[in-house]
N, C-alpha and C. Protein backbone atom coordinates (compact mmCIF):
# COMPACT_ATOMS: atom_id res chain seq x y z
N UNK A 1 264.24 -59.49 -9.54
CA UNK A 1 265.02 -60.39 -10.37
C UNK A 1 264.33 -60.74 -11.68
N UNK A 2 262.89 -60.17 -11.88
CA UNK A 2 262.56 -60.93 -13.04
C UNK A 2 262.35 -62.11 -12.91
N UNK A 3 261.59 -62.51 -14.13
CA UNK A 3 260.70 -64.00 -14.35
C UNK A 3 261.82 -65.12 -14.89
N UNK A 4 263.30 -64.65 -15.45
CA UNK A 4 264.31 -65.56 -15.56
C UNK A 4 265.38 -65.08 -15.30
N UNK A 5 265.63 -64.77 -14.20
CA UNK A 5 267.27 -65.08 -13.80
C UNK A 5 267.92 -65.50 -14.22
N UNK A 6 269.22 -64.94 -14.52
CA UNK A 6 270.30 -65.73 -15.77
C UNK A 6 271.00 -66.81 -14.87
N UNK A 7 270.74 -66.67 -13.16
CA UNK A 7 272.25 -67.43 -12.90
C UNK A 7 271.41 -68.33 -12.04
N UNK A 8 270.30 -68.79 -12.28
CA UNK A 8 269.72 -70.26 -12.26
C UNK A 8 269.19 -71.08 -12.85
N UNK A 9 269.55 -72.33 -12.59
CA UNK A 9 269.15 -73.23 -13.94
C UNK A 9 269.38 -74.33 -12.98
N UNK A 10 267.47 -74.63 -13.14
CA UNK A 10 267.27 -75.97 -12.07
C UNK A 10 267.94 -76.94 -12.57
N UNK A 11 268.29 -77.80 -14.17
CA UNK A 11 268.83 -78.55 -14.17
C UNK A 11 269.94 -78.89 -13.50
N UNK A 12 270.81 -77.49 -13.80
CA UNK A 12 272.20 -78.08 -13.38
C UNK A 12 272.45 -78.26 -12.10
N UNK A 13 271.13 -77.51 -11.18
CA UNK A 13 271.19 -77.77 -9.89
C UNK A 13 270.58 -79.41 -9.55
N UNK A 14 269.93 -79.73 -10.31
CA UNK A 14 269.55 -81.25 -9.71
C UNK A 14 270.30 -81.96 -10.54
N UNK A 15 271.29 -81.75 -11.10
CA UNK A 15 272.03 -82.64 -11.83
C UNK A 15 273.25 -83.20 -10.73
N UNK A 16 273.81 -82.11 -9.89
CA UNK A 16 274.51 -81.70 -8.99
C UNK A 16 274.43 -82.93 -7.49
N UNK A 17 272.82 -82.35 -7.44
CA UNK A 17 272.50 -83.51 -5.98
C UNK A 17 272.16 -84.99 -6.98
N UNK A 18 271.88 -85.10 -7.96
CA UNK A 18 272.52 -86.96 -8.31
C UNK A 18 274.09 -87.07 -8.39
N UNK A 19 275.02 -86.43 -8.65
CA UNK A 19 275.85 -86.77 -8.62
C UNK A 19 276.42 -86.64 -7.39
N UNK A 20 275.93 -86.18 -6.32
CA UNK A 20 276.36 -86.00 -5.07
C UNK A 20 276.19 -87.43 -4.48
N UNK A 21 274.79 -88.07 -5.16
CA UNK A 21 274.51 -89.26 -4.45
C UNK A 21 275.35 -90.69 -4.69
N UNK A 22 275.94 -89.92 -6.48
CA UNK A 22 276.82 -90.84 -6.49
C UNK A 22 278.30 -91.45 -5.99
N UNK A 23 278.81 -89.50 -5.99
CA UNK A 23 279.75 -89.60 -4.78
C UNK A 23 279.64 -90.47 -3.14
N UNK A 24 278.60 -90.19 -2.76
CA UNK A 24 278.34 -90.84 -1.88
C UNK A 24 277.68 -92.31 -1.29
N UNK A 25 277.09 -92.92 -3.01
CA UNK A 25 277.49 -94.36 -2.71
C UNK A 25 278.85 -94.81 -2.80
N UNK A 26 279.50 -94.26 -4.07
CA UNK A 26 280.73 -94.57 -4.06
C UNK A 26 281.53 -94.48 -2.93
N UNK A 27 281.34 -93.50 -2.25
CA UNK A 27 282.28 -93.33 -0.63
C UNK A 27 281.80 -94.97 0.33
N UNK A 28 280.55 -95.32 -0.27
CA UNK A 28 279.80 -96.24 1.21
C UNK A 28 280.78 -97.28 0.27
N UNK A 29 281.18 -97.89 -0.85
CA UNK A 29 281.78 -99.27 -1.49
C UNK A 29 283.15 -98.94 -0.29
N UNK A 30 283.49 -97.75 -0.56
CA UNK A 30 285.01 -97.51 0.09
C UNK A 30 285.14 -97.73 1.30
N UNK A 31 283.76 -97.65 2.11
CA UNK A 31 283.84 -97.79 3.89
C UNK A 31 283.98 -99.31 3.54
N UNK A 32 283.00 -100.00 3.21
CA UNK A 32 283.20 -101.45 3.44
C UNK A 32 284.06 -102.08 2.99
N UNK A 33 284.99 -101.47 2.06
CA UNK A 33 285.80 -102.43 1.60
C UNK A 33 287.17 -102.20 2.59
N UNK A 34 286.93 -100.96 3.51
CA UNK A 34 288.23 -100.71 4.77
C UNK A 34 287.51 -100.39 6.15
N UNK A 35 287.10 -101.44 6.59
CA UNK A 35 286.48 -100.85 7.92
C UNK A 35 287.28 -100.56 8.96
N UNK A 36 288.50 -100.59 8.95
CA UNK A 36 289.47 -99.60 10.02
C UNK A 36 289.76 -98.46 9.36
N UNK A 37 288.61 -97.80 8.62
CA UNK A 37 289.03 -96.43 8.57
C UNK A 37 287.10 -95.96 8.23
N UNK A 38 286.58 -96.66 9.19
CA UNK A 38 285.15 -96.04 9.42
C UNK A 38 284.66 -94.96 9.43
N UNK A 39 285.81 -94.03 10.10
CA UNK A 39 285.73 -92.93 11.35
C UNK A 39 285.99 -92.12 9.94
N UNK A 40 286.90 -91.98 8.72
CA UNK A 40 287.11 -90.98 7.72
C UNK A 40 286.48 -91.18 6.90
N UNK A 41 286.15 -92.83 6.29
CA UNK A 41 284.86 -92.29 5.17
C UNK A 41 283.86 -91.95 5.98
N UNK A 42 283.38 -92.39 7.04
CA UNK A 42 281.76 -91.76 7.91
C UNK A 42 281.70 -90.19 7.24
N UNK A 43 282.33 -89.73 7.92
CA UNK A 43 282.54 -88.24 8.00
C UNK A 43 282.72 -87.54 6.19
N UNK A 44 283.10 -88.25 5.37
CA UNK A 44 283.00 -87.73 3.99
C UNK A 44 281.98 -87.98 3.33
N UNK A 45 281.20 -89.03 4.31
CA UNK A 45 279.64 -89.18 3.57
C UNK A 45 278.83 -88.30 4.30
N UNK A 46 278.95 -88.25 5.57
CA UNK A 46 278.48 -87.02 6.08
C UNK A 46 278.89 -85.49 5.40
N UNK A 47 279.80 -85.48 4.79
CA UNK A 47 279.84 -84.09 4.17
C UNK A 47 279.03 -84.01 2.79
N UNK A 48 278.91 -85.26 2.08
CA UNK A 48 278.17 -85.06 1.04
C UNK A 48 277.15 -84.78 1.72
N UNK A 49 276.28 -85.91 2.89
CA UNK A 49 275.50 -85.24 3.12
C UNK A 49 274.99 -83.72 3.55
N UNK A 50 275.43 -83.28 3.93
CA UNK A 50 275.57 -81.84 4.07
C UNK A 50 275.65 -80.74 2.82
N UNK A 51 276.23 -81.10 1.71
CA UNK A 51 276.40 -80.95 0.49
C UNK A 51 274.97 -80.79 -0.18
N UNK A 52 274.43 -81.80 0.21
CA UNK A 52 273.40 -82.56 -0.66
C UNK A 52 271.97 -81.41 -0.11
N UNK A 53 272.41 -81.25 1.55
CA UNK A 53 271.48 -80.26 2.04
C UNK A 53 271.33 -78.84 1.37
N UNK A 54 272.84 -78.32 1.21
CA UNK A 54 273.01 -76.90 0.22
C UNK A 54 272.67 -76.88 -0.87
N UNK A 55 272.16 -78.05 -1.69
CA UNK A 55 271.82 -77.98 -2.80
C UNK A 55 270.32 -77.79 -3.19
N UNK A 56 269.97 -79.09 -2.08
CA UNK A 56 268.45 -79.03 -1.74
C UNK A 56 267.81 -77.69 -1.31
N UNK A 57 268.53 -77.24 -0.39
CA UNK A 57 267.97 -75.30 -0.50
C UNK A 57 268.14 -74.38 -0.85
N UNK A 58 268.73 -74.51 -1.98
CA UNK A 58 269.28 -73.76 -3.20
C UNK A 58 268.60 -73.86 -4.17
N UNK A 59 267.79 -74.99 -4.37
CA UNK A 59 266.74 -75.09 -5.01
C UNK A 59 265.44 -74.59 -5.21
N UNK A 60 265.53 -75.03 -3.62
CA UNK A 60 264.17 -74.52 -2.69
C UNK A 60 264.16 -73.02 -3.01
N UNK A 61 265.16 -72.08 -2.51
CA UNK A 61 265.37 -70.46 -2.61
C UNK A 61 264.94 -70.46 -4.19
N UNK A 62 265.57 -71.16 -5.22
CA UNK A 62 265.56 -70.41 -6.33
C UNK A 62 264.14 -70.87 -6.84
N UNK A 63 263.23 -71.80 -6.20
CA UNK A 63 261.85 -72.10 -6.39
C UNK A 63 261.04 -70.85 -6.30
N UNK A 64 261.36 -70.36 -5.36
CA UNK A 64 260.80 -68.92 -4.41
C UNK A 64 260.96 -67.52 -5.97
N UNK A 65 262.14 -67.54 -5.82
CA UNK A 65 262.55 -66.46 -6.79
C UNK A 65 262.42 -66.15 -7.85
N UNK A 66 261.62 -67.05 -8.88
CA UNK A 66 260.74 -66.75 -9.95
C UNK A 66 259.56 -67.94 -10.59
N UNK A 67 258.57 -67.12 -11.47
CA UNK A 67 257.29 -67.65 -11.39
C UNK A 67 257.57 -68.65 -12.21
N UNK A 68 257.94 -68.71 -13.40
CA UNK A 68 257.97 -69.60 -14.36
C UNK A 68 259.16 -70.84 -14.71
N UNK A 69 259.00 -72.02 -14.52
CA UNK A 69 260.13 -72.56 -14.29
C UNK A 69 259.85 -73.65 -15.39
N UNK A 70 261.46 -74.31 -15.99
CA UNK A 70 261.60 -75.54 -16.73
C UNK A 70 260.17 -76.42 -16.79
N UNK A 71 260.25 -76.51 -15.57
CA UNK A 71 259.25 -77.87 -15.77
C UNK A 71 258.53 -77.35 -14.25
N UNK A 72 257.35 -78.09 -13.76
CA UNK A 72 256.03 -77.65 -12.96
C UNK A 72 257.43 -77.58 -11.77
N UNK A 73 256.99 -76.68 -10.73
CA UNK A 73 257.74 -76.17 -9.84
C UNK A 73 257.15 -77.71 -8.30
N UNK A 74 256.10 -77.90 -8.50
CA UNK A 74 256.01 -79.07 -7.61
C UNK A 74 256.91 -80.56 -8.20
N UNK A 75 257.23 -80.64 -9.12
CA UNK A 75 258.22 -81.65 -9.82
C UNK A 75 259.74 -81.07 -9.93
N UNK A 76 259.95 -80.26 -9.33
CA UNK A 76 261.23 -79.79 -9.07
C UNK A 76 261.04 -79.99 -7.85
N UNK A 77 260.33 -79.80 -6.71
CA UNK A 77 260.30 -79.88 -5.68
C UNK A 77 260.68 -81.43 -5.20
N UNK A 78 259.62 -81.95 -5.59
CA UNK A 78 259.09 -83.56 -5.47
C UNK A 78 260.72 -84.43 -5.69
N UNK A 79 261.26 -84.03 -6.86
CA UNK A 79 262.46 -84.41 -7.62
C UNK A 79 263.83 -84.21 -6.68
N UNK A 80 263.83 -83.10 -5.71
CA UNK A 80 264.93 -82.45 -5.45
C UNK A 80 264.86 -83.37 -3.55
N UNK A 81 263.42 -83.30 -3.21
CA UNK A 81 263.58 -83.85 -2.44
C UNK A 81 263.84 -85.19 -2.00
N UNK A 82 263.28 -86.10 -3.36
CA UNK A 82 263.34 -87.29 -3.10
C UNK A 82 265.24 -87.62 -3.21
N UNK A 83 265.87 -87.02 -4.24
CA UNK A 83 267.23 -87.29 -4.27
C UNK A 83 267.61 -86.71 -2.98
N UNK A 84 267.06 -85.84 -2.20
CA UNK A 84 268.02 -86.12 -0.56
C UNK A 84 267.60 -86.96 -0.07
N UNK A 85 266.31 -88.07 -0.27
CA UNK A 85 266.12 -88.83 0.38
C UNK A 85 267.58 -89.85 0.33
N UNK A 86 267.90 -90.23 -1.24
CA UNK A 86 268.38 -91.11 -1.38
C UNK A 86 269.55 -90.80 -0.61
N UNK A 87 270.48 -89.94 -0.17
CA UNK A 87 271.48 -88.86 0.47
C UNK A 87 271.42 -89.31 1.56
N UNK A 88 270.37 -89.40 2.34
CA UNK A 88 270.13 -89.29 3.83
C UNK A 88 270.00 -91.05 4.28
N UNK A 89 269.48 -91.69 3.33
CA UNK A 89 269.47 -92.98 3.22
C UNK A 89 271.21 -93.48 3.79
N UNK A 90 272.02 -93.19 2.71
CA UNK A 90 273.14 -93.65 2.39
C UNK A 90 273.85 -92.96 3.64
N UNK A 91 273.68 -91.73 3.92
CA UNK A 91 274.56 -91.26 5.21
C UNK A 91 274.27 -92.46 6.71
N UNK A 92 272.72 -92.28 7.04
CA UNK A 92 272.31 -93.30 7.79
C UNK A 92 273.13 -94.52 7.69
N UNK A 93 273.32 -95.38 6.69
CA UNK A 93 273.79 -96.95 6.48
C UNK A 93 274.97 -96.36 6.99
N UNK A 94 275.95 -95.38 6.77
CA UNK A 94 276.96 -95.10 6.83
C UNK A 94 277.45 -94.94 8.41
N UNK A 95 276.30 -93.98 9.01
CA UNK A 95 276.42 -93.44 10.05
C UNK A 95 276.06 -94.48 11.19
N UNK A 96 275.49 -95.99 10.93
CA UNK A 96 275.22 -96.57 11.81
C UNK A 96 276.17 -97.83 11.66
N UNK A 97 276.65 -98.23 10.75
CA UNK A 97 277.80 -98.78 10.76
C UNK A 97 279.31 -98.39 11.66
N UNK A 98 279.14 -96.60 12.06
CA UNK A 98 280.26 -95.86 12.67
C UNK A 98 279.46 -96.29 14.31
N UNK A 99 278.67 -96.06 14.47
CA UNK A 99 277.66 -96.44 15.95
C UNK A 99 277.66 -97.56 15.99
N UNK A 100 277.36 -98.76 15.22
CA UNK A 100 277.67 -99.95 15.84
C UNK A 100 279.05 -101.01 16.38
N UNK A 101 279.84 -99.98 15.20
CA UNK A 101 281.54 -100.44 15.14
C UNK A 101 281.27 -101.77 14.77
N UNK A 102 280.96 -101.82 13.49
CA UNK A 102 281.01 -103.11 12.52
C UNK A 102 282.03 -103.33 12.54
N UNK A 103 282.74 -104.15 12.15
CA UNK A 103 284.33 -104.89 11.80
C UNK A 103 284.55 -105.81 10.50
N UNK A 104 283.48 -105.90 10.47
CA UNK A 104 283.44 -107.02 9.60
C UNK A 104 282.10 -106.99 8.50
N UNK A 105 282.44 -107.84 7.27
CA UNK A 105 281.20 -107.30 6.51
C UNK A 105 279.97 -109.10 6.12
N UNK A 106 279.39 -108.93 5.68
CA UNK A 106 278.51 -110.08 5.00
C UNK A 106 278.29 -110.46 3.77
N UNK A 107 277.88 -111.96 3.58
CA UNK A 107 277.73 -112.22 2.10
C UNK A 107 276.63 -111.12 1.57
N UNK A 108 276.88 -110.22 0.52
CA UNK A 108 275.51 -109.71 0.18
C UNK A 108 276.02 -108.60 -0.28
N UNK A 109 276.46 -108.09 0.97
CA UNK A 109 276.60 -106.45 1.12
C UNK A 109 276.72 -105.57 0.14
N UNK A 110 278.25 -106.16 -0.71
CA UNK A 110 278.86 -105.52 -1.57
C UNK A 110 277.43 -105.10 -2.94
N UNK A 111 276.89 -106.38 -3.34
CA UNK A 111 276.09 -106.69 -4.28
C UNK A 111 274.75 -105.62 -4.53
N UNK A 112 274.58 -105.15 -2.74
CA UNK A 112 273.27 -104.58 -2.50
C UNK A 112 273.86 -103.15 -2.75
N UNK A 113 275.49 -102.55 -2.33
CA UNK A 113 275.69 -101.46 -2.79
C UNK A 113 275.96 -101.00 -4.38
N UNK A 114 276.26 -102.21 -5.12
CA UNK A 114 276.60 -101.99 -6.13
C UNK A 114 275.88 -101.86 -6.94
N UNK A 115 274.42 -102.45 -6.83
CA UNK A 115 272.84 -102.32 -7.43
C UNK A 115 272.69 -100.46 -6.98
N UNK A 116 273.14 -99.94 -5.87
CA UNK A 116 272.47 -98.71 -5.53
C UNK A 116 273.24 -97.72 -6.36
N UNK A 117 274.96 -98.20 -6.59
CA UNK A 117 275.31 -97.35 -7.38
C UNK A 117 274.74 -97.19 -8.67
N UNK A 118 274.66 -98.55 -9.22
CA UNK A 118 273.88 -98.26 -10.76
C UNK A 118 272.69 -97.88 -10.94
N UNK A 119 271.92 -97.77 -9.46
CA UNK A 119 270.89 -97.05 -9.33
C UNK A 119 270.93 -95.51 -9.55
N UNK A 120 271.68 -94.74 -8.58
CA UNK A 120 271.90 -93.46 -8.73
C UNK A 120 272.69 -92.65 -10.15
N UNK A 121 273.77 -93.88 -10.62
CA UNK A 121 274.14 -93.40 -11.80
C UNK A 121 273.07 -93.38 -12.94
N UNK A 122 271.81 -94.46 -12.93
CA UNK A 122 270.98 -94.32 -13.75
C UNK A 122 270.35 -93.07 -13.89
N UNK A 123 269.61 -92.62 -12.85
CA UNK A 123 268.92 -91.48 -12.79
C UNK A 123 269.97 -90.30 -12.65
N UNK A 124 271.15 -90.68 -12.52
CA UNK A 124 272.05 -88.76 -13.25
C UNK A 124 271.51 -89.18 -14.62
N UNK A 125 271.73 -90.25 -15.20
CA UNK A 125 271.67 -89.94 -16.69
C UNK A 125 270.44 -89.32 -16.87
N UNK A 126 269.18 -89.99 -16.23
CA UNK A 126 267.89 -89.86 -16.67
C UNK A 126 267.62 -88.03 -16.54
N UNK A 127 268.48 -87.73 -15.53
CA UNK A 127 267.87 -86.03 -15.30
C UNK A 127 268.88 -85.51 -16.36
N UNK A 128 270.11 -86.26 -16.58
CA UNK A 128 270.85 -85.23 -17.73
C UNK A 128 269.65 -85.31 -19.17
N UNK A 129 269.03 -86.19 -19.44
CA UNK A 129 268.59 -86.69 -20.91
C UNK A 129 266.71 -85.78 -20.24
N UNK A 130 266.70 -85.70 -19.14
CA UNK A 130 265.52 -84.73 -19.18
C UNK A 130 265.68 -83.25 -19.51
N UNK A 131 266.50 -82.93 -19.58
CA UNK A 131 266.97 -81.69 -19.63
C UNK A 131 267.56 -81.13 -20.91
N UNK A 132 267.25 -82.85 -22.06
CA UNK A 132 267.88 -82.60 -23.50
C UNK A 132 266.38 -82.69 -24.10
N UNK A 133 265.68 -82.89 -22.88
CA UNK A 133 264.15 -83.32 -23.66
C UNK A 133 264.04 -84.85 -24.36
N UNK A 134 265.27 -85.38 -23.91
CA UNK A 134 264.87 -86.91 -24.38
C UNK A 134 264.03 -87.41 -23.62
N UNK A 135 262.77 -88.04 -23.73
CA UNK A 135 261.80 -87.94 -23.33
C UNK A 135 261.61 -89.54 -23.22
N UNK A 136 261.57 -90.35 -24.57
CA UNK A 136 261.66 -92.07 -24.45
C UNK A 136 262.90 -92.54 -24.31
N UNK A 137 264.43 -92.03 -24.14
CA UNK A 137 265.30 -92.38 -23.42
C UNK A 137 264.85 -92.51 -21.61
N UNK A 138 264.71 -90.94 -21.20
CA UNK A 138 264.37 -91.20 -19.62
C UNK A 138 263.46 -92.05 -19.54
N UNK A 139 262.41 -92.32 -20.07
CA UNK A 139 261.14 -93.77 -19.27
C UNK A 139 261.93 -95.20 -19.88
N UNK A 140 262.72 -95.10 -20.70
CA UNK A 140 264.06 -96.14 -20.56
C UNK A 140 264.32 -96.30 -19.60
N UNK A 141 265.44 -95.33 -19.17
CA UNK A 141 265.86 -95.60 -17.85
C UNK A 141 265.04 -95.46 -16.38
N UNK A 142 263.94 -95.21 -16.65
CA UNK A 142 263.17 -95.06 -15.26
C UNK A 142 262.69 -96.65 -15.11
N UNK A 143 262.03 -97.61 -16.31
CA UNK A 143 262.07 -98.79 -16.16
C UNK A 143 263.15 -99.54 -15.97
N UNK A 144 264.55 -99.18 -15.88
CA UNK A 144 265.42 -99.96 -15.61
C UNK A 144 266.02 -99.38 -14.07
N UNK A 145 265.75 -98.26 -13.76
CA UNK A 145 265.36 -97.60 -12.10
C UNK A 145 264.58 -98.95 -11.26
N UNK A 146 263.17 -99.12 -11.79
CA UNK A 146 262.39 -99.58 -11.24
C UNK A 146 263.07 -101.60 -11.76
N UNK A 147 264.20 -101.61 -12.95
CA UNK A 147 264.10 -103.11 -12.17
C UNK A 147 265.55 -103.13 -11.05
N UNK A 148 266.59 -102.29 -10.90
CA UNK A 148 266.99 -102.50 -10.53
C UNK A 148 266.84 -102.17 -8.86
N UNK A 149 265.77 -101.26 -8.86
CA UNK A 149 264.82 -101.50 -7.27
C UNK A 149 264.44 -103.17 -6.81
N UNK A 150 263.75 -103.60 -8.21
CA UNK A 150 263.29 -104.97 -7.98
C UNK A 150 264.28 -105.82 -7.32
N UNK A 151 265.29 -105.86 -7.84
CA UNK A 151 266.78 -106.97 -7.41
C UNK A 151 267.49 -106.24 -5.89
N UNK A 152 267.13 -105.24 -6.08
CA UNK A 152 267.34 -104.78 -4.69
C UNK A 152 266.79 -105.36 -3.44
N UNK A 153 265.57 -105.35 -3.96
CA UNK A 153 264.47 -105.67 -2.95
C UNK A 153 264.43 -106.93 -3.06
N UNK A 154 264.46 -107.97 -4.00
CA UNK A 154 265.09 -109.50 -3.66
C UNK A 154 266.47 -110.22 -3.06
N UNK A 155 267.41 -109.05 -3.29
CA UNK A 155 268.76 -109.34 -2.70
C UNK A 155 268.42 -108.96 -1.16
N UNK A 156 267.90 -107.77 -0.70
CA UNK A 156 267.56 -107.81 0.69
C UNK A 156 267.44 -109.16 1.91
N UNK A 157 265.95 -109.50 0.81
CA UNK A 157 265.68 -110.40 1.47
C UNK A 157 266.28 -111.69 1.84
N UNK A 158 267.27 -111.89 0.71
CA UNK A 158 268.31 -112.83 0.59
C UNK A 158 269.00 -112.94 1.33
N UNK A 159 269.69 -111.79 1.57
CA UNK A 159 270.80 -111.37 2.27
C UNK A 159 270.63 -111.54 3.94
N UNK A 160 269.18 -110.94 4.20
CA UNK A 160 268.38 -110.83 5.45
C UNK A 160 268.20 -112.66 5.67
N UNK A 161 267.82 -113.30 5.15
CA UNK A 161 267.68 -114.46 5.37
C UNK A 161 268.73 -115.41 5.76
N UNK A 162 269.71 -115.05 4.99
CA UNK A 162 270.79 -115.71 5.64
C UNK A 162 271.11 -115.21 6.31
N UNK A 163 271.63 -113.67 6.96
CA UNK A 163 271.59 -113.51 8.09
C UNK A 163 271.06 -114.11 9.35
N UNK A 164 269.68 -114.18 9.18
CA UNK A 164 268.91 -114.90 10.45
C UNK A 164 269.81 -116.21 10.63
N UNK A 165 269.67 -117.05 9.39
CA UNK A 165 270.17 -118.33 9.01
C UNK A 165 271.69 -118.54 9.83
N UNK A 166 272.70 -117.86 9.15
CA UNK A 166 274.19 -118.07 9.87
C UNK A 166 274.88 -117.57 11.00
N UNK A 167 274.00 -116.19 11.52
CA UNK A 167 274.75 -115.39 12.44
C UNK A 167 274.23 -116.05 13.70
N UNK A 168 274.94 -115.93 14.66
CA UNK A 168 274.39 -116.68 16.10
C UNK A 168 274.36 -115.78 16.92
N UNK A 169 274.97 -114.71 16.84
CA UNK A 169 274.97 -113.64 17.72
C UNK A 169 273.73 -112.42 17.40
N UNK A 170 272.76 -112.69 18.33
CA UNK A 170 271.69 -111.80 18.06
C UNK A 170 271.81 -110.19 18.16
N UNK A 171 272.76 -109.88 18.53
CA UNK A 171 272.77 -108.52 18.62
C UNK A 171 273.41 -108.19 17.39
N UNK A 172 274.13 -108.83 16.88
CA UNK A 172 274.41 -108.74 15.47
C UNK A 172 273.89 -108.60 14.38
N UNK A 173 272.77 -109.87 14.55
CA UNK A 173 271.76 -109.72 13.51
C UNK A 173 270.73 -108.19 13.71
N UNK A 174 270.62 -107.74 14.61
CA UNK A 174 269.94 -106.67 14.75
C UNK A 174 270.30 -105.47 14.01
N UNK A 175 272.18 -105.12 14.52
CA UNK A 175 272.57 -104.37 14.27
C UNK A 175 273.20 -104.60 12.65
N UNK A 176 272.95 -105.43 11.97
CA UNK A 176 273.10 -105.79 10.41
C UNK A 176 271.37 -105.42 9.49
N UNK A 177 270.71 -105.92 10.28
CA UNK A 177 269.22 -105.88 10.28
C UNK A 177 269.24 -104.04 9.45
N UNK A 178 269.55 -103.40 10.61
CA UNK A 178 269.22 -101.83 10.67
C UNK A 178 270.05 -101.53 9.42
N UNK A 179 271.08 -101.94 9.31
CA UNK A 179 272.15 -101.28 8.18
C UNK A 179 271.57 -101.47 7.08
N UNK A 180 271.09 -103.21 6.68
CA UNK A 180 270.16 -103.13 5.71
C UNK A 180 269.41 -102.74 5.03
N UNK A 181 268.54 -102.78 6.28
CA UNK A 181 267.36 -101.67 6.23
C UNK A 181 267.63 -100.07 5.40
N UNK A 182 268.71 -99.71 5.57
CA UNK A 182 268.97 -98.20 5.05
C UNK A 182 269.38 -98.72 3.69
N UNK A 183 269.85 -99.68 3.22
CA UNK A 183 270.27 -100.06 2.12
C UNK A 183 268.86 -100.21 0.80
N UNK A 184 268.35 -100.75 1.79
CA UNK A 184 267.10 -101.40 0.78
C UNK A 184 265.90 -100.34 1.23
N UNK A 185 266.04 -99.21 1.86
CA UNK A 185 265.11 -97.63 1.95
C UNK A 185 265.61 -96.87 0.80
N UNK A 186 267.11 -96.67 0.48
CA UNK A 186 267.57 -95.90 -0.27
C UNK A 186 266.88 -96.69 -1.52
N UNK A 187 267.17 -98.13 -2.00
CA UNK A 187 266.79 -98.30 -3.24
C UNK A 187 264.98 -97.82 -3.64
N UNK A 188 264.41 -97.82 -2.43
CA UNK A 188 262.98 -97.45 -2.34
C UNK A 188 262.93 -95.86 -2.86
N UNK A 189 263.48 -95.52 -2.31
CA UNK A 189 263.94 -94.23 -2.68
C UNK A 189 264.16 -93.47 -3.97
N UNK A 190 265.32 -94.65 -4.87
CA UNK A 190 265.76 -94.54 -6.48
C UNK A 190 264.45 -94.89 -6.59
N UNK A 191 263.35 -95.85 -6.91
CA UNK A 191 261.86 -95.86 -7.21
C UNK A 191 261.24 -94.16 -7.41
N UNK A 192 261.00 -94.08 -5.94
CA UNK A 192 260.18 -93.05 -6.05
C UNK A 192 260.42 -91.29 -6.98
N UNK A 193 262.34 -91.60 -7.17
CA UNK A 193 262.76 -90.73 -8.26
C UNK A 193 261.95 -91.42 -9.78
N UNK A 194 262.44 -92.46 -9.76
CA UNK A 194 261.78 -92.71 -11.10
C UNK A 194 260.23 -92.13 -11.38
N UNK A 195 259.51 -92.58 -10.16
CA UNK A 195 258.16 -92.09 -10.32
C UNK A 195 257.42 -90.79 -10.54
N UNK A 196 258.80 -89.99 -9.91
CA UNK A 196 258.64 -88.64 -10.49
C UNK A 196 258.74 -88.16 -11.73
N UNK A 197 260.19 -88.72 -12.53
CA UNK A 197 260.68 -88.45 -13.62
C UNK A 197 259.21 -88.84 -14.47
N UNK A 198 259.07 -89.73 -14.25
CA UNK A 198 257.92 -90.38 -15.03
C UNK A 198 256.24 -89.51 -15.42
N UNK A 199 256.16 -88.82 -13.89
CA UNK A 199 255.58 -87.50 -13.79
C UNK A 199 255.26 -86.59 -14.68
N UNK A 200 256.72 -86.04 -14.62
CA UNK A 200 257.09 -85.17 -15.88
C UNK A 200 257.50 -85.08 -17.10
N UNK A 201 257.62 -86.19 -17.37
CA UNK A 201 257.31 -87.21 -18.83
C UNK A 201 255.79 -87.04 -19.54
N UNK A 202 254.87 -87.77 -18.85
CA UNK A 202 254.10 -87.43 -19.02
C UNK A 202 253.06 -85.96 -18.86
N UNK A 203 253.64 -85.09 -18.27
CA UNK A 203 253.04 -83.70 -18.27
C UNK A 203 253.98 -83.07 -19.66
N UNK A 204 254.99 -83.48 -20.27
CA UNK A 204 256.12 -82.53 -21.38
C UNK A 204 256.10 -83.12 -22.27
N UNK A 205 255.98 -84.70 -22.88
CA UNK A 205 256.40 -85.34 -23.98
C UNK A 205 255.39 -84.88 -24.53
């Protein structure tokens, strides 16, 4: 195949799995805002996830298949994997909400998904504007990655607190506990993209 293959181009492939992730927060606003229909968004976040897998080793393959790449081939790596993290995050919240048979939602919830969407939409932009070589645009948005991790990670606890605080039913709080938990992993997650981008910022600018 040669040292450039015409019919790969890592950008547009990791441009692909952020927007997959965005599809698929967007699918998680849609579960909670209809939880008698658990059982059909579950399963369409599960297909992104799955999605998100074909992309991730599509990457991987075309890592394999030639020497010289855009940017360091361990920062394509690093990059490609952490956005399935965020993927696998969001399927989980998704997928244990279908296992616990939630019914009902909490003060918080909405707030903590809606931080994750503007999370994931941040970093499509940041990998589209890496790929224009805007270089002090992306550490723009990688500091605004990393504050909207911050509010993440204070709404958690918020959210978690009153939980303990109002719910009386302990198996509840458990099984809200865990959902959380995937909520405020994924935003850990948008971080550790930033930290990459940031990576390769500093190895290109």
């Amino acid at each position: 195949m040669g040292l450039f293959p015409k019919d790969i181009n890592f950008f547009e492939l990791l441009d692909n799995a952020s927007v997959n992730c965005i599809d698929a927060a967007n699918n998680l606003v849609k579960l909670f805002e209809n939880l008698d229909e658990i059982e059909q968004r579950a399963n369409k976040i599960h297909e992104l996830e799955r999605n998100g897998d074909l992309i991730s080793h599509e990457i991987f393959r075309s890592l394999n298949k030639i020497f010289i790449t855009p940017i360091d081939r361990e920062d394509i790596f690093a990059l490609t994997s952490k956005l399935d993290d965020i993927l696998d995050m969001i399927w989980g919240c998704a997928d244990h909400v279908r296992l616990f048979k939630i019914k009902t939602t909490i003060n918080g919830i909405f707030d903590m998904i809606t931080l994750l969407q503007r999370n994931v939409d941040t970093i499509n932009k940041a990998i589209h504007n890496l790929r224009l070589k805007k270089y002090s645009y992306v550490q723009e948005l990688c500091i605004e990655i990393n504050r909207l991790e911050n509010d993440a990670d204070k709404l958690f606890k918020g959210v978690l607190g009153e939980l303990f605080e109002t719910e009386t039913n302990a198996i509840m709080i458990i099984k809200w506990k865990e959902v959380l938990e995937y909520l405020e992993t994924a935003a850990n997650r948008c971080e550790d993209v930033a930290n990459v981008l940031e990576t390769i910022i500093m190895k290109n600018a």
